[in-house]
PDB file of N, CA and C in Angstrom:
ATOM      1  N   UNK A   1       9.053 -25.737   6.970  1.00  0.00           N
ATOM      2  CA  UNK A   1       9.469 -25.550   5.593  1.00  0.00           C
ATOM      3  C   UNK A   1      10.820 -24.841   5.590  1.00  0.00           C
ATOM      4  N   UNK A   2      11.705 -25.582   4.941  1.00  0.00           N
ATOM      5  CA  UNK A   2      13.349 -24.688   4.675  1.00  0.00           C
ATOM      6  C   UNK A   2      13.138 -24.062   3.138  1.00  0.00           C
ATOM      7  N   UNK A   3      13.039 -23.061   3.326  1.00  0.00           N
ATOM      8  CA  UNK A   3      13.320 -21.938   1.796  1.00  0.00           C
ATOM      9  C   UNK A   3      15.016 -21.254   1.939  1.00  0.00           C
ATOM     10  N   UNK A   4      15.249 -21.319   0.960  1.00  0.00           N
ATOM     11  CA  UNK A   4      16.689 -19.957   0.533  1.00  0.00           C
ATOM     12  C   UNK A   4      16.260 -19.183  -0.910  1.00  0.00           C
ATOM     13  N   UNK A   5      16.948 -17.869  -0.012  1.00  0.00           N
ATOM     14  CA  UNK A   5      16.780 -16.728  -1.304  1.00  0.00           C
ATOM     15  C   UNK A   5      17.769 -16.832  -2.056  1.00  0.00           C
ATOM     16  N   UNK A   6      17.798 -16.010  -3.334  1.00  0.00           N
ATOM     17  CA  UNK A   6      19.315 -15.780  -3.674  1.00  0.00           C
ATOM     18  C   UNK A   6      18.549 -14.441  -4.711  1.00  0.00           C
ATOM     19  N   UNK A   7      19.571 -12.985  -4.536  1.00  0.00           N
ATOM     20  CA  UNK A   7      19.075 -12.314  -5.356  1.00  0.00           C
ATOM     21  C   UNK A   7      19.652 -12.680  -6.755  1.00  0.00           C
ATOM     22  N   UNK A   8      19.177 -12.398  -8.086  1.00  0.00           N
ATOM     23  CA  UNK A   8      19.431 -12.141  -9.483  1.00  0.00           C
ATOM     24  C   UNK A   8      20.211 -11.522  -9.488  1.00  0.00           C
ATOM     25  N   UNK A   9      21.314 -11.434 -10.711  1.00  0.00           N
ATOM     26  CA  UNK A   9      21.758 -10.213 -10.866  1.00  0.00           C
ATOM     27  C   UNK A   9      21.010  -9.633 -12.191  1.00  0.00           C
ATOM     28  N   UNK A  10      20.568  -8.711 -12.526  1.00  0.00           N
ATOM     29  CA  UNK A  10      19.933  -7.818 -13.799  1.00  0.00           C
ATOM     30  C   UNK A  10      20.371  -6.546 -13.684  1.00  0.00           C
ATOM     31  N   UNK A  11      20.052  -5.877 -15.151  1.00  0.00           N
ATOM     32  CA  UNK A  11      20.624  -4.828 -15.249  1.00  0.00           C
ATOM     33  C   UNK A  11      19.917  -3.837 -14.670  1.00  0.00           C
ATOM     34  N   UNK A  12      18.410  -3.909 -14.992  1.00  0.00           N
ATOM     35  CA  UNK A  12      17.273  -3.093 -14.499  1.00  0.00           C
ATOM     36  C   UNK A  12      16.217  -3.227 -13.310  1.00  0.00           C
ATOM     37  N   UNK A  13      16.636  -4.442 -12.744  1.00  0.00           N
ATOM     38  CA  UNK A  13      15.905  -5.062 -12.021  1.00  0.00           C
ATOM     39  C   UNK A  13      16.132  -5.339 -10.653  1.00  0.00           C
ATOM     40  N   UNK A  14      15.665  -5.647  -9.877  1.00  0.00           N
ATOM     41  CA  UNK A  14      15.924  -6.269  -8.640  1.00  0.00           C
ATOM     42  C   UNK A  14      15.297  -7.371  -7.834  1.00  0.00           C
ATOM     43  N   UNK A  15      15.777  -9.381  -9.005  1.00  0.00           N
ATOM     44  CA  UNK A  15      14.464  -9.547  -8.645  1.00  0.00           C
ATOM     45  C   UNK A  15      15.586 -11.155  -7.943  1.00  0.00           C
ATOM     46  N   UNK A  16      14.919 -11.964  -7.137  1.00  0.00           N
ATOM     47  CA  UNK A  16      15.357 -12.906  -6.197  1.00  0.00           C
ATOM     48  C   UNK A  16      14.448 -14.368  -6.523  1.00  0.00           C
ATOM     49  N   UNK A  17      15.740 -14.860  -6.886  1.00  0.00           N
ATOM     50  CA  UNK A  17      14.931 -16.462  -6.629  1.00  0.00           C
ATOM     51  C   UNK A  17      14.378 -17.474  -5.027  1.00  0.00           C
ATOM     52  N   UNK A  18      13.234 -18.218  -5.267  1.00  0.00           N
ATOM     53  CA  UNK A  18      13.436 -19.089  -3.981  1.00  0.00           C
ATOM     54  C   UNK A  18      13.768 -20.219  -3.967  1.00  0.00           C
ATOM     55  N   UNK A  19      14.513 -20.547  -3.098  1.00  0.00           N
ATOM     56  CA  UNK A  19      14.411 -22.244  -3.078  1.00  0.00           C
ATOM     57  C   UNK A  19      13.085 -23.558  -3.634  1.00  0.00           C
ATOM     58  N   UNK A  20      12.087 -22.696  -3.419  1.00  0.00           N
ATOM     59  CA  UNK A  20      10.941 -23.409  -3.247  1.00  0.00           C
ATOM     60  C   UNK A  20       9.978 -22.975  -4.933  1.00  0.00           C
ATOM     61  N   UNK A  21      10.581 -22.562  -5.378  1.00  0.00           N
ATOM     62  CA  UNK A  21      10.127 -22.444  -6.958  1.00  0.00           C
ATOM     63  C   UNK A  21       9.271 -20.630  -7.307  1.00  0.00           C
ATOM     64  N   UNK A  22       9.152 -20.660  -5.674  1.00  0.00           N
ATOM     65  CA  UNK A  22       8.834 -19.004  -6.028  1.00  0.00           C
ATOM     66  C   UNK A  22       9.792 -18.063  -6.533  1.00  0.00           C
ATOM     67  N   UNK A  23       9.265 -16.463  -6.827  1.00  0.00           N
ATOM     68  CA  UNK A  23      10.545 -15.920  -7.210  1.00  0.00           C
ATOM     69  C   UNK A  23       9.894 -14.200  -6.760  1.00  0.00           C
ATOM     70  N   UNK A  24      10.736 -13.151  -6.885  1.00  0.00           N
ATOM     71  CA  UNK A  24      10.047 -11.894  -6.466  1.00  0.00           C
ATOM     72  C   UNK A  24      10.638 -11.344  -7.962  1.00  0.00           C
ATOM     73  N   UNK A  25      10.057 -10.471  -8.350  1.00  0.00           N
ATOM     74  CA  UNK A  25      10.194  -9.347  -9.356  1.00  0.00           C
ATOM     75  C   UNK A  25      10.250  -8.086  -8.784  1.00  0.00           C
ATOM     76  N   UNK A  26      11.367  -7.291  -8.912  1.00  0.00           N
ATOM     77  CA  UNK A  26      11.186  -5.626  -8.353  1.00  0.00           C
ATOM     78  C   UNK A  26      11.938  -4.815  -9.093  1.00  0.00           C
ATOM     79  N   UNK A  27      11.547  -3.456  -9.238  1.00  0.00           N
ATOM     80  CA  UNK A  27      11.954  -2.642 -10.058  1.00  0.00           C
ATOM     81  C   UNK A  27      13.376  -2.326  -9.668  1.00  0.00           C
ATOM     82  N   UNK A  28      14.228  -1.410 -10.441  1.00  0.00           N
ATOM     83  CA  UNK A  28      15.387  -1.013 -10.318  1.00  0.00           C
ATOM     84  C   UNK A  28      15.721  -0.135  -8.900  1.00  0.00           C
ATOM     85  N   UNK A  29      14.898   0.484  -8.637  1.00  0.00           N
ATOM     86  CA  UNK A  29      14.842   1.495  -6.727  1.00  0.00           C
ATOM     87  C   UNK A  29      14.484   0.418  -6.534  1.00  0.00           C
ATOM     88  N   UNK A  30      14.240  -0.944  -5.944  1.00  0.00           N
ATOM     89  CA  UNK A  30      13.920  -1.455  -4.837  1.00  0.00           C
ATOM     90  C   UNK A  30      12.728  -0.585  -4.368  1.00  0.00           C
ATOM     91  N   UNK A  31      11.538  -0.283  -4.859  1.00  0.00           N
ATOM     92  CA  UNK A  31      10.936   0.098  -3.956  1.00  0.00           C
ATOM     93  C   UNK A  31       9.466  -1.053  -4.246  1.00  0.00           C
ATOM     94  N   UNK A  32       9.212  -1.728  -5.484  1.00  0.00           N
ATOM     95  CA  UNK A  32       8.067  -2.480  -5.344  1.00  0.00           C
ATOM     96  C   UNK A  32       8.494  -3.780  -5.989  1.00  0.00           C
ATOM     97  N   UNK A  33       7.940  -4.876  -4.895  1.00  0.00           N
ATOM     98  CA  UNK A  33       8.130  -6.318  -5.269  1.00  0.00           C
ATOM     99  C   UNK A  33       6.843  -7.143  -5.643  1.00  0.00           C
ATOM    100  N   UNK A  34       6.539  -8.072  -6.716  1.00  0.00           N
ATOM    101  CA  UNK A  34       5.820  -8.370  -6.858  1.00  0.00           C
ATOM    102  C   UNK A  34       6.182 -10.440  -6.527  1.00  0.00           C
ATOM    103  N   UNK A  35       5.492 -11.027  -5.093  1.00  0.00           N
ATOM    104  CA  UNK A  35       5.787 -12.221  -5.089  1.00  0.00           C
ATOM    105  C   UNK A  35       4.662 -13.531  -6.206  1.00  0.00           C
ATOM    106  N   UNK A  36       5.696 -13.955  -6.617  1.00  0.00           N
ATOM    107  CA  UNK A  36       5.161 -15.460  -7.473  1.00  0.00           C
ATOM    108  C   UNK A  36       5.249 -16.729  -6.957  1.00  0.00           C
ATOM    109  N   UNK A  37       4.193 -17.158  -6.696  1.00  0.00           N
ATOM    110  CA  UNK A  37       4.110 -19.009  -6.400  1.00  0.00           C
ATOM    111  C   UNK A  37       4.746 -19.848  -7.822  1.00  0.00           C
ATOM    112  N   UNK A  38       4.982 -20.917  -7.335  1.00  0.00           N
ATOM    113  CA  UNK A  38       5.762 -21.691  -8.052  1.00  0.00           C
ATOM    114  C   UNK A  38       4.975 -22.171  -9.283  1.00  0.00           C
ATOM    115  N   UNK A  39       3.562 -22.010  -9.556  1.00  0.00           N
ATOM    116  CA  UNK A  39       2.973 -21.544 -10.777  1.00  0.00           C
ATOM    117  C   UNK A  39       3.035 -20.795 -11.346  1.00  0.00           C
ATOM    118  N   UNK A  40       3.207 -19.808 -11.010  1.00  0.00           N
ATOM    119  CA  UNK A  40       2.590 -18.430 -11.898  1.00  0.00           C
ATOM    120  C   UNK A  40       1.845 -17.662 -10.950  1.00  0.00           C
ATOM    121  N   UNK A  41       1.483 -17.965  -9.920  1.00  0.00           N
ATOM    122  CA  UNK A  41       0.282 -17.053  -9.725  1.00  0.00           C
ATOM    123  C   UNK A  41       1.127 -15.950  -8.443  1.00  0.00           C
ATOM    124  N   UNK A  42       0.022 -14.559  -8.739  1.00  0.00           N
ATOM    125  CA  UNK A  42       0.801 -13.576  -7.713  1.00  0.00           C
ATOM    126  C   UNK A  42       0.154 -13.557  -6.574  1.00  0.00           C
ATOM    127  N   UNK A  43       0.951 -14.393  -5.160  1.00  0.00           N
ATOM    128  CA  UNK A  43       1.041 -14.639  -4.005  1.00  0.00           C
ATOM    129  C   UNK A  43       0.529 -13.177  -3.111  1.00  0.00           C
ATOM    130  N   UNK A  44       1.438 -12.172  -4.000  1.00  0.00           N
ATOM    131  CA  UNK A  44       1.704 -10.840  -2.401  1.00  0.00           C
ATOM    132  C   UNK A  44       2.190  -9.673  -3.622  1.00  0.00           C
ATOM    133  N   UNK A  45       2.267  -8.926  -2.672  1.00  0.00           N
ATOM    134  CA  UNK A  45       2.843  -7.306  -3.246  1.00  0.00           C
ATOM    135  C   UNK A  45       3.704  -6.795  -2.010  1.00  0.00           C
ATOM    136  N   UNK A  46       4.689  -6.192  -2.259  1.00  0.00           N
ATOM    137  CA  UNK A  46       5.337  -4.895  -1.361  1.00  0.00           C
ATOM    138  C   UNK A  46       5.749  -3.992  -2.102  1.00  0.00           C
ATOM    139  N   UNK A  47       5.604  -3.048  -1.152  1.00  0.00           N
ATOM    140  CA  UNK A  47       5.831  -1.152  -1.600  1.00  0.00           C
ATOM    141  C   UNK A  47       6.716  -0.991  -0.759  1.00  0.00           C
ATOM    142  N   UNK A  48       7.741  -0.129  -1.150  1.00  0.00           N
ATOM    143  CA  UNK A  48       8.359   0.287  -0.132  1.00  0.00           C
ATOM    144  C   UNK A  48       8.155   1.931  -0.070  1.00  0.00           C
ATOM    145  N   UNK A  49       7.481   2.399   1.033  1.00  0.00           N
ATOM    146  CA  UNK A  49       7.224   4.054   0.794  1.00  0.00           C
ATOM    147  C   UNK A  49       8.448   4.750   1.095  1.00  0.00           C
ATOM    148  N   UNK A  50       8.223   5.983   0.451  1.00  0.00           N
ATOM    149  CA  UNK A  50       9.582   6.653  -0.212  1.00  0.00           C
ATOM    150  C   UNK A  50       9.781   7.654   1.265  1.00  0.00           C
ATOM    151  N   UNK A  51       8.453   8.591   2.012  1.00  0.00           N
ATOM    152  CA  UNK A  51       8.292   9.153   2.520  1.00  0.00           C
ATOM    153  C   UNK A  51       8.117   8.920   3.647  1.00  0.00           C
ATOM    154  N   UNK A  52       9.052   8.470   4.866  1.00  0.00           N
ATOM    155  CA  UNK A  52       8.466   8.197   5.943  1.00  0.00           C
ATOM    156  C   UNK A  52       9.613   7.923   7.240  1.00  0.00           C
ATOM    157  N   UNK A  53       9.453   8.084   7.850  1.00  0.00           N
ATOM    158  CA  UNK A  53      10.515   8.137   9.200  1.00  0.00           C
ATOM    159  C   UNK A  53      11.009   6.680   9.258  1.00  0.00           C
ATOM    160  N   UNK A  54      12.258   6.399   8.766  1.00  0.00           N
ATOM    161  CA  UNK A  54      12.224   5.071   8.858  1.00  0.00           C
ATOM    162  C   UNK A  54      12.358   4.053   7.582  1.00  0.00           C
ATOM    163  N   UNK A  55      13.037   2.912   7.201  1.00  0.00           N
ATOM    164  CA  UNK A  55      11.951   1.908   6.396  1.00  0.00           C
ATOM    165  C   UNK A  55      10.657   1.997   6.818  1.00  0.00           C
ATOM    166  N   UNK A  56       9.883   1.861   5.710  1.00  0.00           N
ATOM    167  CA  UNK A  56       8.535   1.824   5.838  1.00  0.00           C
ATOM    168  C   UNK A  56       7.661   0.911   4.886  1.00  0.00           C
ATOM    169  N   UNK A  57       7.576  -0.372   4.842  1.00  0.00           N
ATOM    170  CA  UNK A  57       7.133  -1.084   3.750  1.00  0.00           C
ATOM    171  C   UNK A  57       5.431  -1.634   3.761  1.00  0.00           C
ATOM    172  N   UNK A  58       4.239  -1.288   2.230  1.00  0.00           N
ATOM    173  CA  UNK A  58       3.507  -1.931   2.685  1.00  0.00           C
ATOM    174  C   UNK A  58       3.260  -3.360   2.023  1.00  0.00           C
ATOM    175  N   UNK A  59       2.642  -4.305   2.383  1.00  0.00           N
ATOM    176  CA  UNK A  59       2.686  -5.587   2.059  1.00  0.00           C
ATOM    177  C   UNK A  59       1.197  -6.302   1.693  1.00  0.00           C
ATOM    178  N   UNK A  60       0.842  -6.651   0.227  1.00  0.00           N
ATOM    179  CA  UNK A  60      -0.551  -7.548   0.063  1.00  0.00           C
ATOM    180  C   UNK A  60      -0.570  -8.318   0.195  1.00  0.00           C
ATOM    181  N   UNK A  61      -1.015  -9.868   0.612  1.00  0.00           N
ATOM    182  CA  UNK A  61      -0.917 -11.134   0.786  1.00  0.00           C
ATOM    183  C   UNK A  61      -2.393 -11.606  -0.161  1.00  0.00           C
ATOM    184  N   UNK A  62      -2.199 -11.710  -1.086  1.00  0.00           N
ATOM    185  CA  UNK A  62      -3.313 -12.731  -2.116  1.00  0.00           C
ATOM    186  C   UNK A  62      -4.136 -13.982  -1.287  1.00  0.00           C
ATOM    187  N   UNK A  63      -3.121 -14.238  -1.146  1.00  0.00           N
ATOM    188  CA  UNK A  63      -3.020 -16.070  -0.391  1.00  0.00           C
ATOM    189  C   UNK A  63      -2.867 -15.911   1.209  1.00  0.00           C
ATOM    190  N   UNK A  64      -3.745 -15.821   1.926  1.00  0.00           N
ATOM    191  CA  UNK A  64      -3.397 -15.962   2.793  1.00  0.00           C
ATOM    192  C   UNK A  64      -3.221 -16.983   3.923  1.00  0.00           C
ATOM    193  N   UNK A  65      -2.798 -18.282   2.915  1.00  0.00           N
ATOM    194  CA  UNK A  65      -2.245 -19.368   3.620  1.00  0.00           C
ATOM    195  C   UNK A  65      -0.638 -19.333   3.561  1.00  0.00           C
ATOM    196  N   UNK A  66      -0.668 -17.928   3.042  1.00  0.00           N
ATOM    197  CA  UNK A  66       1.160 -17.849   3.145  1.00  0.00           C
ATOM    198  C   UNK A  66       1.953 -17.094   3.815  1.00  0.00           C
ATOM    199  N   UNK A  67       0.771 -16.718   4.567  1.00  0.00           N
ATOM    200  CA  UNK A  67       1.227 -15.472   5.133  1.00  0.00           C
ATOM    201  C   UNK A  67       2.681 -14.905   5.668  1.00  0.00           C
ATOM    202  N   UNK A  68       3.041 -16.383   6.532  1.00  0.00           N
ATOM    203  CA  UNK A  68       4.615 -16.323   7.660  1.00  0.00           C
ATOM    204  C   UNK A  68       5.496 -16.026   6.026  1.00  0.00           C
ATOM    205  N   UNK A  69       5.577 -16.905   4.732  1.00  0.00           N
ATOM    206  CA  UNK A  69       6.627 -16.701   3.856  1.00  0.00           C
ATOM    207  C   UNK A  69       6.706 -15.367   3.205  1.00  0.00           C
ATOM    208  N   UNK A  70       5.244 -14.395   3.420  1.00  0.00           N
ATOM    209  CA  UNK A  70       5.520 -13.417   2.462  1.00  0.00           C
ATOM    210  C   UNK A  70       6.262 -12.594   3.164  1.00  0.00           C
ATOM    211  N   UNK A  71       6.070 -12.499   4.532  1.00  0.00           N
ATOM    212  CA  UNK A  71       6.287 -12.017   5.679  1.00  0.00           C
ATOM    213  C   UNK A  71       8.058 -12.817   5.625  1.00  0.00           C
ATOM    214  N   UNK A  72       8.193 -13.307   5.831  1.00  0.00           N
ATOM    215  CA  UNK A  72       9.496 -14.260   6.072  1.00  0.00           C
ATOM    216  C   UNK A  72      10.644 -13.232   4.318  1.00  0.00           C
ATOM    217  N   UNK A  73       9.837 -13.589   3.576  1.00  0.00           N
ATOM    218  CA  UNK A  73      10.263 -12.743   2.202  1.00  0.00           C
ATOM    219  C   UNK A  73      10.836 -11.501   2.128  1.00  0.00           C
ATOM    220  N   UNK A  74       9.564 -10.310   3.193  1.00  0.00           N
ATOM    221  CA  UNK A  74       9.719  -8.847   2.839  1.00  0.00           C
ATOM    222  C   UNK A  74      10.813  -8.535   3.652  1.00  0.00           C
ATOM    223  N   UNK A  75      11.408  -9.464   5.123  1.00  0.00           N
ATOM    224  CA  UNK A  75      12.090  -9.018   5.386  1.00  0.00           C
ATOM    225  C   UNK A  75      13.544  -9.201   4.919  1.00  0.00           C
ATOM    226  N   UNK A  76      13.623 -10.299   4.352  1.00  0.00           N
ATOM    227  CA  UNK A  76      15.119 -10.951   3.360  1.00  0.00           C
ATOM    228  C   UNK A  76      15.090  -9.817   2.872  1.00  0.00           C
ATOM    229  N   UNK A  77      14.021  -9.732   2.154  1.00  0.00           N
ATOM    230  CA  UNK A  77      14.288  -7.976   0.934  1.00  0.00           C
ATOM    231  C   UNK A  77      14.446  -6.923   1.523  1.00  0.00           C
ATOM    232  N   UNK A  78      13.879  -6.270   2.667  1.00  0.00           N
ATOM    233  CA  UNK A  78      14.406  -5.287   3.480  1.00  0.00           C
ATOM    234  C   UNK A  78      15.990  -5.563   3.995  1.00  0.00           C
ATOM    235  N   UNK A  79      16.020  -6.571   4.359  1.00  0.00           N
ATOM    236  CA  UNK A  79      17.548  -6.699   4.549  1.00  0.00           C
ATOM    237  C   UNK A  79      18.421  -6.576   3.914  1.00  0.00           C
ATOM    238  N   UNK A  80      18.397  -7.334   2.693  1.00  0.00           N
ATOM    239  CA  UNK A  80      19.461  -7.034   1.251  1.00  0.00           C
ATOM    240  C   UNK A  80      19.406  -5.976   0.679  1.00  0.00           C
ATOM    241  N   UNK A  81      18.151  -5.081   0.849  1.00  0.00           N
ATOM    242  CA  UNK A  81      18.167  -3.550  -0.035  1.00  0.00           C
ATOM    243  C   UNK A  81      18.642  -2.417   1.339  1.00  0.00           C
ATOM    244  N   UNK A  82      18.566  -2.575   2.221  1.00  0.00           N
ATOM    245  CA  UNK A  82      19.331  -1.934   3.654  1.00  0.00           C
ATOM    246  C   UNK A  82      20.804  -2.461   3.241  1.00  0.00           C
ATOM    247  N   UNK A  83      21.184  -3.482   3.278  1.00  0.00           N
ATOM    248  CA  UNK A  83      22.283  -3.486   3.214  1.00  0.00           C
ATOM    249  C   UNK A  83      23.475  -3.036   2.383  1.00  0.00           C
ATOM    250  N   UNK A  84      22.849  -3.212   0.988  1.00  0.00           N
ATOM    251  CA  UNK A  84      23.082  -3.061  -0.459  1.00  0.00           C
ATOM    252  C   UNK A  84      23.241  -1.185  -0.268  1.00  0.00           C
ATOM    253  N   UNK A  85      22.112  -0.151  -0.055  1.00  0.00           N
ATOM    254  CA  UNK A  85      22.483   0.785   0.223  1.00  0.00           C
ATOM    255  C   UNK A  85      23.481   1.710   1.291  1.00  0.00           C
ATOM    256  N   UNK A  86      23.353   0.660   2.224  1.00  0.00           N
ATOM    257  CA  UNK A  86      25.016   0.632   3.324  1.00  0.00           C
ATOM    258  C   UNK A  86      26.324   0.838   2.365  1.00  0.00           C
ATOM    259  N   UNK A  87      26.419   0.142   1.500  1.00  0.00           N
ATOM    260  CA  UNK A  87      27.632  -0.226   0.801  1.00  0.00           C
ATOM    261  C   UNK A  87      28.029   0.879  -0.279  1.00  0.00           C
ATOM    262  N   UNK A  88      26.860   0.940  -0.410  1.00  0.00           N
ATOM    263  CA  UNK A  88      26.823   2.498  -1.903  1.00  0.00           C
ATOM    264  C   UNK A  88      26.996   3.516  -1.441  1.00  0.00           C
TER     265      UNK A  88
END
């Protein structure tokens, strides 16, 4: 399967489209994402904990026939919110 991300831009938000009709919703800190299947329905969750040596993210998988994409997902988003705070 070929997916591409692309983040949104919003004012309050931090949320990313997929290629594949999914999309993530996350609050303004980047710290919780909520993933959507190309219905409607909620796929996964990530947290990102505030307190901890390190990134530290935890991750729900609903579906777990999706596992590699949610997984494939949290890290696009760890990457772009690492990076994004590099820059700031």
């Amino acid at each position: 399967m070929h997916c591409s991300i692309n983040k949104k831009i919003r004012l309050l938000k931090n949320d990313y489209g997929l290629s594949n009709g999914y999309r993530v919703d996350g609050n303004i800190l980047a710290l919780n994402f909520t993933i959507i299947d190309s219905h409607g329905k909620k796929m996964g969750s990530i947290k990102r904990k505030l307190i901890s040596i390190g990134d530290r993210y935890e991750i729900t998988i609903f579906d777990h026939q999706q596992e590699l994409l949610a997984l494939a997902i949290l890290i696009a988003i760890a990457n772009d919110v690492n990076r994004a705070q590099r820059n700031n």
